[in-house]
N, C-alpha and C. Protein backbone atom coordinates (compact mmCIF):
# COMPACT_ATOMS: atom_id res chain seq x y z
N UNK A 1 93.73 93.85 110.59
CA UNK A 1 93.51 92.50 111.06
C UNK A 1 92.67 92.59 112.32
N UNK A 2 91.52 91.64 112.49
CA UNK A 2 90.90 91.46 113.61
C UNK A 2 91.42 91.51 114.77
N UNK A 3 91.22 91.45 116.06
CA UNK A 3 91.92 91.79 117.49
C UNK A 3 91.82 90.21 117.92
N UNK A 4 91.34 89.60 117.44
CA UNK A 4 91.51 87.68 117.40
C UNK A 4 93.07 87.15 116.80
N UNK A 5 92.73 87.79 115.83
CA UNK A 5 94.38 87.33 115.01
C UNK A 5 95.52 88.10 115.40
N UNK A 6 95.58 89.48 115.56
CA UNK A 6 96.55 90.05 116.35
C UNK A 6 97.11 89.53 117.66
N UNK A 7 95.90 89.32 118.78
CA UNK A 7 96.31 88.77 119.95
C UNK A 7 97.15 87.21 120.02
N UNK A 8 96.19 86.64 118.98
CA UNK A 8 97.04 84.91 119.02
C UNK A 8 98.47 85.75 118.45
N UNK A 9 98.80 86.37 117.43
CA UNK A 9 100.55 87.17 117.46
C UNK A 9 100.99 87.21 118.27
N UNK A 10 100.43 88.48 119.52
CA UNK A 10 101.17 88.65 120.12
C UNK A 10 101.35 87.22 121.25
N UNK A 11 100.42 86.63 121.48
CA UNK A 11 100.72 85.63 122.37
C UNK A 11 101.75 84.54 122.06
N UNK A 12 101.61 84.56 120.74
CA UNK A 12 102.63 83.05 120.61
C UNK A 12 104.06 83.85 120.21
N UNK A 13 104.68 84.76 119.67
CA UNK A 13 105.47 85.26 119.41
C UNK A 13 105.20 87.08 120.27
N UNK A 14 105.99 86.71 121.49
CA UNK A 14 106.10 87.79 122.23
C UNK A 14 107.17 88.50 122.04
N UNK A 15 108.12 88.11 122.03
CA UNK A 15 109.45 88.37 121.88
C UNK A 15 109.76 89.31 120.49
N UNK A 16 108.93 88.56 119.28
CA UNK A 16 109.12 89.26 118.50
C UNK A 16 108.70 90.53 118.18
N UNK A 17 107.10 91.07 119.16
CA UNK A 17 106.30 91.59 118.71
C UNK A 17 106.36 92.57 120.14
N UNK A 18 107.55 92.82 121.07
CA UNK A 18 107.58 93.51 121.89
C UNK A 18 107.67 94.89 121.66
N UNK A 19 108.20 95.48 120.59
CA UNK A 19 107.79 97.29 120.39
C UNK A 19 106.27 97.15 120.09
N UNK A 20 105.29 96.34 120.29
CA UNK A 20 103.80 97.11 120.69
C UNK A 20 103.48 98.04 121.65
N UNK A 21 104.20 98.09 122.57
CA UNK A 21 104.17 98.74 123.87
C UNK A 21 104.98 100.18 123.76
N UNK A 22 105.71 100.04 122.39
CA UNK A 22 106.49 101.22 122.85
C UNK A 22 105.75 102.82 121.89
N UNK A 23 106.06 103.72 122.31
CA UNK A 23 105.82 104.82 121.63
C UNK A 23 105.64 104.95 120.00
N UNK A 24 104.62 105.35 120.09
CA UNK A 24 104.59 105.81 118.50
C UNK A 24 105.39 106.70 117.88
N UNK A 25 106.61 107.00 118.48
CA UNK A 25 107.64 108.19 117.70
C UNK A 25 108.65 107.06 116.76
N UNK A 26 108.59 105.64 117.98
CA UNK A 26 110.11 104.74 117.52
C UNK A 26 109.34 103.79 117.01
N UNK A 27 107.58 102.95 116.98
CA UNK A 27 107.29 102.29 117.05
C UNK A 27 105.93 102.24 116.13
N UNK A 28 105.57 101.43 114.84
CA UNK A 28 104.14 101.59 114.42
C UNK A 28 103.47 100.11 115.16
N UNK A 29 103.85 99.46 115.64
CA UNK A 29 103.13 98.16 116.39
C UNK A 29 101.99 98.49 116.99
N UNK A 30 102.28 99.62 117.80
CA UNK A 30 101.11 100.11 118.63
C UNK A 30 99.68 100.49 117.78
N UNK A 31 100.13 100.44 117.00
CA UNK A 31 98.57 100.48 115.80
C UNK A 31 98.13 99.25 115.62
N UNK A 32 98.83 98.20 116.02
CA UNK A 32 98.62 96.64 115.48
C UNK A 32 98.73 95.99 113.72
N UNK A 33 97.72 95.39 113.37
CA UNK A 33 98.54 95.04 112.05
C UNK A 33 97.63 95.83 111.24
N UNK A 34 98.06 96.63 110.04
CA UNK A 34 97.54 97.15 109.41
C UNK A 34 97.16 96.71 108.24
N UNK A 35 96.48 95.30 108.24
CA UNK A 35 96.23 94.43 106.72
C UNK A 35 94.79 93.83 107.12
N UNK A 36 94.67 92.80 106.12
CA UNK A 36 93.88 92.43 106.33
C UNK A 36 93.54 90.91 107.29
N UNK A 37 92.87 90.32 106.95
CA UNK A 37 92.98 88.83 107.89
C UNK A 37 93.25 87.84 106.93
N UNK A 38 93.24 87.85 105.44
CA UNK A 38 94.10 86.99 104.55
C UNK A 38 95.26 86.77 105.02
N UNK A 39 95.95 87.67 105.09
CA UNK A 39 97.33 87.67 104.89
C UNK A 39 97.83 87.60 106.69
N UNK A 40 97.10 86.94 107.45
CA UNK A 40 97.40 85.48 108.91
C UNK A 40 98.31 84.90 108.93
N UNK A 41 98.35 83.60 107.61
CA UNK A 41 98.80 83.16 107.58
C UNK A 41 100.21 83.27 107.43
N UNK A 42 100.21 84.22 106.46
CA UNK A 42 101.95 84.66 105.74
C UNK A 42 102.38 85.18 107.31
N UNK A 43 101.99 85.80 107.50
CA UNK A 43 102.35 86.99 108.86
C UNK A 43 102.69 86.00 110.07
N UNK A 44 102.08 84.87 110.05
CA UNK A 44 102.40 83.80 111.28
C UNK A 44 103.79 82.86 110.48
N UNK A 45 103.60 82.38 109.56
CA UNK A 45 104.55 81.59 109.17
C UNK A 45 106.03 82.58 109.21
N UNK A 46 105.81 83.37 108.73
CA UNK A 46 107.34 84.75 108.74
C UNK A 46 107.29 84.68 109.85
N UNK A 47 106.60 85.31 111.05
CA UNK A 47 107.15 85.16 112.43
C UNK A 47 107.70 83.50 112.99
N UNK A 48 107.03 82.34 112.72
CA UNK A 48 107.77 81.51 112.77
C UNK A 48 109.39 81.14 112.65
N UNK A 49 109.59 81.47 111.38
CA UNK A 49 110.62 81.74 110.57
C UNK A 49 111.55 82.53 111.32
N UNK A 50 111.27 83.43 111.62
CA UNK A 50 112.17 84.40 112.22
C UNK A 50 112.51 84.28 113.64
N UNK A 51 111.55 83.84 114.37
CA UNK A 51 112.49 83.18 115.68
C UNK A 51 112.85 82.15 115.48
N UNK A 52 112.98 81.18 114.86
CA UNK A 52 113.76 79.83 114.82
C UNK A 52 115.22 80.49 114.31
N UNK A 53 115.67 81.62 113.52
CA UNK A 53 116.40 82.13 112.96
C UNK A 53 116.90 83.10 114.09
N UNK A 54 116.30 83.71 114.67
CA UNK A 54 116.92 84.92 115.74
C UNK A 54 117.68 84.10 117.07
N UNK A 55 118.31 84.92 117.78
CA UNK A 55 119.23 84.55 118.81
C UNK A 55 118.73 85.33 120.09
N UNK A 56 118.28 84.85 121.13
CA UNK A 56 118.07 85.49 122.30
C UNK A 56 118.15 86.93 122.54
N UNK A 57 117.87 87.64 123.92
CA UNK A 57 118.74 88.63 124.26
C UNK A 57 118.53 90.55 123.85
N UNK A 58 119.59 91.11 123.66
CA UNK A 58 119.28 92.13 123.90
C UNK A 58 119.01 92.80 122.18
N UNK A 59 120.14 91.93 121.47
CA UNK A 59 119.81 92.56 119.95
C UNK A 59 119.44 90.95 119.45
N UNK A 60 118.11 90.42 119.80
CA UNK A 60 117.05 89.64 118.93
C UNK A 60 116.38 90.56 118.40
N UNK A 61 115.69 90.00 116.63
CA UNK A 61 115.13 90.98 116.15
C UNK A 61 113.49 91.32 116.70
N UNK A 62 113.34 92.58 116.51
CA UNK A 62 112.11 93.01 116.55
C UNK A 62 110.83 93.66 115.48
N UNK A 63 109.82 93.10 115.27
CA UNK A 63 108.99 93.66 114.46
C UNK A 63 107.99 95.16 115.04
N UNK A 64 108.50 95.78 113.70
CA UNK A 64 108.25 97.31 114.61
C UNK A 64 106.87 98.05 113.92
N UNK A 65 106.77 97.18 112.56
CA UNK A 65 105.55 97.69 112.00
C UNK A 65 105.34 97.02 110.83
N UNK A 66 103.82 96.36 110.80
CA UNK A 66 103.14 95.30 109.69
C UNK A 66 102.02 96.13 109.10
N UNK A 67 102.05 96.73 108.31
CA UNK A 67 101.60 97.00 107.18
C UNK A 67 101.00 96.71 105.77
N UNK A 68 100.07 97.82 104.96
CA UNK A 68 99.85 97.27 103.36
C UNK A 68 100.46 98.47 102.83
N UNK A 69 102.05 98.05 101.92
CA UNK A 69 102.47 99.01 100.55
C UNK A 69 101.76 99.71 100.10
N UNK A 70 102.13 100.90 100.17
CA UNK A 70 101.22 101.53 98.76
C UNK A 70 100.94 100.91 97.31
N UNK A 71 102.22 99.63 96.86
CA UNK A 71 101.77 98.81 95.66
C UNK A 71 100.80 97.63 96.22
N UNK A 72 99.90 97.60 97.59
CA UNK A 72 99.23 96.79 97.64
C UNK A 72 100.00 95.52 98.56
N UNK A 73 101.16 95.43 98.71
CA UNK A 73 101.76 94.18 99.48
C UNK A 73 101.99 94.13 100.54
N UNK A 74 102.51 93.27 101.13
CA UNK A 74 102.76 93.66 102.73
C UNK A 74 103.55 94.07 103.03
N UNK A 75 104.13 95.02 103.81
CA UNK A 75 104.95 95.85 104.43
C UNK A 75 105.31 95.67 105.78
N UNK A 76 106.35 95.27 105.73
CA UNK A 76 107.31 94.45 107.14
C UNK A 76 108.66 95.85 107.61
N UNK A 77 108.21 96.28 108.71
CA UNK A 77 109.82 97.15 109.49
C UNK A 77 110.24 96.35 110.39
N UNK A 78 111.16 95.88 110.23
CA UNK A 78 111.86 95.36 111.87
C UNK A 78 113.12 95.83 111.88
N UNK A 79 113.57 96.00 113.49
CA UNK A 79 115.08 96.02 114.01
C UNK A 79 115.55 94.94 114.02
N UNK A 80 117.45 95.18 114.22
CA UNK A 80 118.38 94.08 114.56
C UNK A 80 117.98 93.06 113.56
N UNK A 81 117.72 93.14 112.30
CA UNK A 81 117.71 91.90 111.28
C UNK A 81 119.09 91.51 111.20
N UNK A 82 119.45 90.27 110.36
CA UNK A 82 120.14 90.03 109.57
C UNK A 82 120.09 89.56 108.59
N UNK A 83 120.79 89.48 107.41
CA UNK A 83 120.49 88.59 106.11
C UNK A 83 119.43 87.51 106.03
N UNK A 84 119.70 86.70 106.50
CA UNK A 84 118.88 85.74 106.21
C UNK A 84 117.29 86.24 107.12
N UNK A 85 116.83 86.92 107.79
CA UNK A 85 115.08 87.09 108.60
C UNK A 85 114.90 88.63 107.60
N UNK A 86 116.18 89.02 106.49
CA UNK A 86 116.03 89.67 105.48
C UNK A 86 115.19 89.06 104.27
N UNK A 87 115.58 87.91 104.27
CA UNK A 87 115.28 87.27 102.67
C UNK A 87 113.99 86.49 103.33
N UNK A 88 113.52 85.98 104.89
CA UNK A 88 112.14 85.84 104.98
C UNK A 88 111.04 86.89 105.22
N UNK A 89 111.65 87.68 105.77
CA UNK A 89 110.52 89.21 105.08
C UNK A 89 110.19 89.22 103.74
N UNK A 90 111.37 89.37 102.67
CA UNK A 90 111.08 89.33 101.75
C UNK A 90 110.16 88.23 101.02
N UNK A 91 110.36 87.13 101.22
CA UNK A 91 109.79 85.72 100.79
C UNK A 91 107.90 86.55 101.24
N UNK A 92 108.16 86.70 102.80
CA UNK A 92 106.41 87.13 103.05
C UNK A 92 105.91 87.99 101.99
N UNK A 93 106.88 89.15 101.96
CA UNK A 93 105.71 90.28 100.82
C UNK A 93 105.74 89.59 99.54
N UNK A 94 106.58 88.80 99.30
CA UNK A 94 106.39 87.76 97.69
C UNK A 94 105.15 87.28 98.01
N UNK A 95 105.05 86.54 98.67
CA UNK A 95 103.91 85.56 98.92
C UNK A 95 102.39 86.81 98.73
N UNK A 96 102.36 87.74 99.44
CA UNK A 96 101.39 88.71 99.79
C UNK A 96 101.40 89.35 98.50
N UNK A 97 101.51 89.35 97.44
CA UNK A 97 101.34 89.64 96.56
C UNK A 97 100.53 88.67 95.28
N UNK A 98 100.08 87.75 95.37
CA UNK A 98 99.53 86.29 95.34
C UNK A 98 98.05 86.00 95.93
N UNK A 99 98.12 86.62 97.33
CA UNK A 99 97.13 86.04 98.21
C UNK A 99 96.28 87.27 98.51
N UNK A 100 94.79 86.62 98.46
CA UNK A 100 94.19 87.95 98.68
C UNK A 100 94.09 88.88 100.68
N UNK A 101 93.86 89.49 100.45
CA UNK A 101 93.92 90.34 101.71
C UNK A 101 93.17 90.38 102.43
N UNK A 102 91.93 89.81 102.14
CA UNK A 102 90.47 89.61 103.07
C UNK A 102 90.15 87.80 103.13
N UNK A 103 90.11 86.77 102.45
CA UNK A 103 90.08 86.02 102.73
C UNK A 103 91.24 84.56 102.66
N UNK A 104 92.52 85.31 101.83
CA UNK A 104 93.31 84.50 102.29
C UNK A 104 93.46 83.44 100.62
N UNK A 105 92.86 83.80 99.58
CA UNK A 105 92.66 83.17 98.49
C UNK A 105 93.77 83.30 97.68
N UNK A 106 94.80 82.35 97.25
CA UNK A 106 95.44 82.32 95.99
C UNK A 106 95.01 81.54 94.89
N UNK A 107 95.15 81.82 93.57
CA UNK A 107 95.77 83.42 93.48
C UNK A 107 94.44 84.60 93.59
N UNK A 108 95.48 85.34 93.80
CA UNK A 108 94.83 87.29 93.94
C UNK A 108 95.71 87.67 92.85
N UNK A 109 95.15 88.99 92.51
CA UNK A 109 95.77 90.20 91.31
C UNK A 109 95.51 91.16 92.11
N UNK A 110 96.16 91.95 91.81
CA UNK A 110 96.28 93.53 92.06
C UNK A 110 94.96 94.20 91.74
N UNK A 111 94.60 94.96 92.43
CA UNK A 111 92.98 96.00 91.95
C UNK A 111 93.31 96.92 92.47
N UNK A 112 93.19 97.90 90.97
CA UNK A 112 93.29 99.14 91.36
C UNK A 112 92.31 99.71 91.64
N UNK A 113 92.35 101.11 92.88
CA UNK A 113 91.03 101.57 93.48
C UNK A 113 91.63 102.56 93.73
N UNK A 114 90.25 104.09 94.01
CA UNK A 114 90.51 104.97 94.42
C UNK A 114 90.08 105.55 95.79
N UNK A 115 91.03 106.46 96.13
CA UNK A 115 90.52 106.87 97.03
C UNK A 115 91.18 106.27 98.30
N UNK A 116 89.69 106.21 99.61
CA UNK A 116 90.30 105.38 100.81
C UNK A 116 90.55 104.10 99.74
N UNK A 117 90.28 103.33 98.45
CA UNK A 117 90.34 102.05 98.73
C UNK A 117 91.28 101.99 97.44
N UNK A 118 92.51 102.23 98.03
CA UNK A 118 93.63 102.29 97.02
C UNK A 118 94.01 100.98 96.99
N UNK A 119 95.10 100.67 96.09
CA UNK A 119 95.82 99.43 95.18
C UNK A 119 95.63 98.62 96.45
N UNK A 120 95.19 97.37 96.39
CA UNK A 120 94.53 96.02 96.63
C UNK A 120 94.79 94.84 96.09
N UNK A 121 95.34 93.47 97.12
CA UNK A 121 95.46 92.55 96.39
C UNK A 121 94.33 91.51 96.54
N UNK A 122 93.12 91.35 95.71
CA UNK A 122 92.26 90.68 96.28
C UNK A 122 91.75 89.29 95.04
N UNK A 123 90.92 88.27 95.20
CA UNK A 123 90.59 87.74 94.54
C UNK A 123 89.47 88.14 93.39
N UNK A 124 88.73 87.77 92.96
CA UNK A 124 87.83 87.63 91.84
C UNK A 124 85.95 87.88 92.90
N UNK A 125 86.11 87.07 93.83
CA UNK A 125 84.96 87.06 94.50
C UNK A 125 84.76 88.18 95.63
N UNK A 126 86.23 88.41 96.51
CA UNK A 126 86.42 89.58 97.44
C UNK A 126 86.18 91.14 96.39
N UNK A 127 86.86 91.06 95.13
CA UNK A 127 86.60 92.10 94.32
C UNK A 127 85.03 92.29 93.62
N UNK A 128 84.78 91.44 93.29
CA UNK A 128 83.05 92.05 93.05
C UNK A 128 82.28 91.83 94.11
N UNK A 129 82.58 91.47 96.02
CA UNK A 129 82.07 91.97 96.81
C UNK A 129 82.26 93.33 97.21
N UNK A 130 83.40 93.72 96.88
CA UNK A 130 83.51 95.44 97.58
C UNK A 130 83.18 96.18 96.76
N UNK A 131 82.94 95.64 95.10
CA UNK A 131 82.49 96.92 94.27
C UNK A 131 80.86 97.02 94.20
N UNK A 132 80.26 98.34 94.05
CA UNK A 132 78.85 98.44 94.59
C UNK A 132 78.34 98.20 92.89
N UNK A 133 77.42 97.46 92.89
CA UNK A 133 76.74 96.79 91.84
C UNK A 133 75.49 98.21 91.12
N UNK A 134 75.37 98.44 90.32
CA UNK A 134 74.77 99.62 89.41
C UNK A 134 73.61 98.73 88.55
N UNK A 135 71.98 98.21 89.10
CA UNK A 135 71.13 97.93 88.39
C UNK A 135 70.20 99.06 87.86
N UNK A 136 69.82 99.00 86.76
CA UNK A 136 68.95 99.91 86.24
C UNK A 136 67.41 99.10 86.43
N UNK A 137 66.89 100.03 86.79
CA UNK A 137 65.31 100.27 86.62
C UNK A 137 64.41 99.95 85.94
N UNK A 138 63.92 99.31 85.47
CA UNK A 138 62.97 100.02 83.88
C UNK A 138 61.35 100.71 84.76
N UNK A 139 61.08 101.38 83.70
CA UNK A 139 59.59 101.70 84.09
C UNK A 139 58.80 100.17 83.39
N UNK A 140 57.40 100.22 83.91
CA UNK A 140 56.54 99.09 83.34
C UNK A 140 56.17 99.19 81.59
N UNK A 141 56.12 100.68 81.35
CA UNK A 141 55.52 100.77 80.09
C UNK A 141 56.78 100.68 79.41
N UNK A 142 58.47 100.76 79.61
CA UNK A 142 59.28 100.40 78.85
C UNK A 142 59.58 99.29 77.90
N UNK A 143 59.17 97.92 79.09
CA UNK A 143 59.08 96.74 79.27
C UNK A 143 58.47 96.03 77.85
N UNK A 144 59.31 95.24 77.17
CA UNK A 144 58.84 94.37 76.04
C UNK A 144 57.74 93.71 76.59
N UNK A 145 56.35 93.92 76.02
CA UNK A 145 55.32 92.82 76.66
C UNK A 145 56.28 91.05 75.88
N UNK A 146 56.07 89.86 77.16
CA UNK A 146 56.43 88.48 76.34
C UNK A 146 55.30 88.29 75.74
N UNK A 147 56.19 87.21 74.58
CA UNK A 147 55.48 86.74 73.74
C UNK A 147 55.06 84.89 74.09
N UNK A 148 54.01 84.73 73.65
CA UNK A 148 53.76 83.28 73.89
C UNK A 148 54.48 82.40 73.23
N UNK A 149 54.66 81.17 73.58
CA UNK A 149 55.37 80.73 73.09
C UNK A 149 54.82 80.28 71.28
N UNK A 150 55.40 79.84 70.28
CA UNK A 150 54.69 79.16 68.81
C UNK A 150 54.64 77.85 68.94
N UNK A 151 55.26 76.90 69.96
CA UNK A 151 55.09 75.64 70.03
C UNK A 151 54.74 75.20 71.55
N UNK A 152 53.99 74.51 71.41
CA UNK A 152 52.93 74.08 73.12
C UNK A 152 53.64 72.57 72.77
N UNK A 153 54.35 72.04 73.87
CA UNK A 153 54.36 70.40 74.07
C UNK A 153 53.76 70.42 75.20
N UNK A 154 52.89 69.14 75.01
CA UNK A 154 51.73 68.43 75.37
C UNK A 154 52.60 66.99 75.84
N UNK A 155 52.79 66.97 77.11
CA UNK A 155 52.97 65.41 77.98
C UNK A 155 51.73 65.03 77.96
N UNK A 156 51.49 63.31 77.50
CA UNK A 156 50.57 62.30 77.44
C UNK A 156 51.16 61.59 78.47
């Protein structure tokens, strides 16, 4: 995710997003979000969700690392959950499985890819932008000469 959309995170939901600061042994935040900028929205509405749901203090929950699954979805770690900021994590990677990952389009499908550009949830238009297009050539002398046409219309 862009350093535009990360920062409005951390600014409006501080509280939630306080292991950014901490070590990378206890903490993947410090990498920031590891998705794309589609998936904003889900990622803001779940943090919504989850402080209206959390309780002040010393064990409020914390998001410790936002991620993409290896099946392509979003990938949520947090501390101090409980049941219910359980079942809105979950609700987010439902949703992120739907929506594409670069511009935010439902529906998305799954695309499989190799390599750096493994399993992907993207749309129809994000997917034949990232795949590299293969035109062939012809030489000139290959080339069907055209033919004229057999019927000429004539406007009077």
């Amino acid at each position: 995710m862009d350093s535009q959309h990360t920062e409005q995170l951390y600014e409006r939901f501080p509280e939630l997003y306080r292991e950014r600061t901490a070590p990378l042994k206890s903490s993947g935040m410090a990498w920031g979000f590891q998705c794309g900028n589609g998936w904003y929205k889900i990622i803001y509405e779940m943090s919504q969700k989850i402080q209206k749901l959390s309780v002040g203090g010393e064990f409020a929950p914390a998001i410790t690392q936002v991620s993409k699954h290896e099946d392509g979805t979003l990938h949520v770690e947090a501390r101090n959950i409980t049941p219910p900021i359980q079942d809105v994590i979950a609700t987010a990677r439902e949703a992120s499985r739907l929506t594409c990952e670069e511009c935010g389009y439902s529906p998305a499908f799954l695309r499989k890819g190799k390599g750096a550009e493994a399993p992907h949830i993207a749309c129809g238009r994000c997917a034949r932008k990232n795949t590299p297009t293969t035109t062939r050539k012809t030489n000139k002398r290959n080339r069907r000469p055209r033919r004229a046409p057999d019927i000429v219309v004539v406007k009077r």
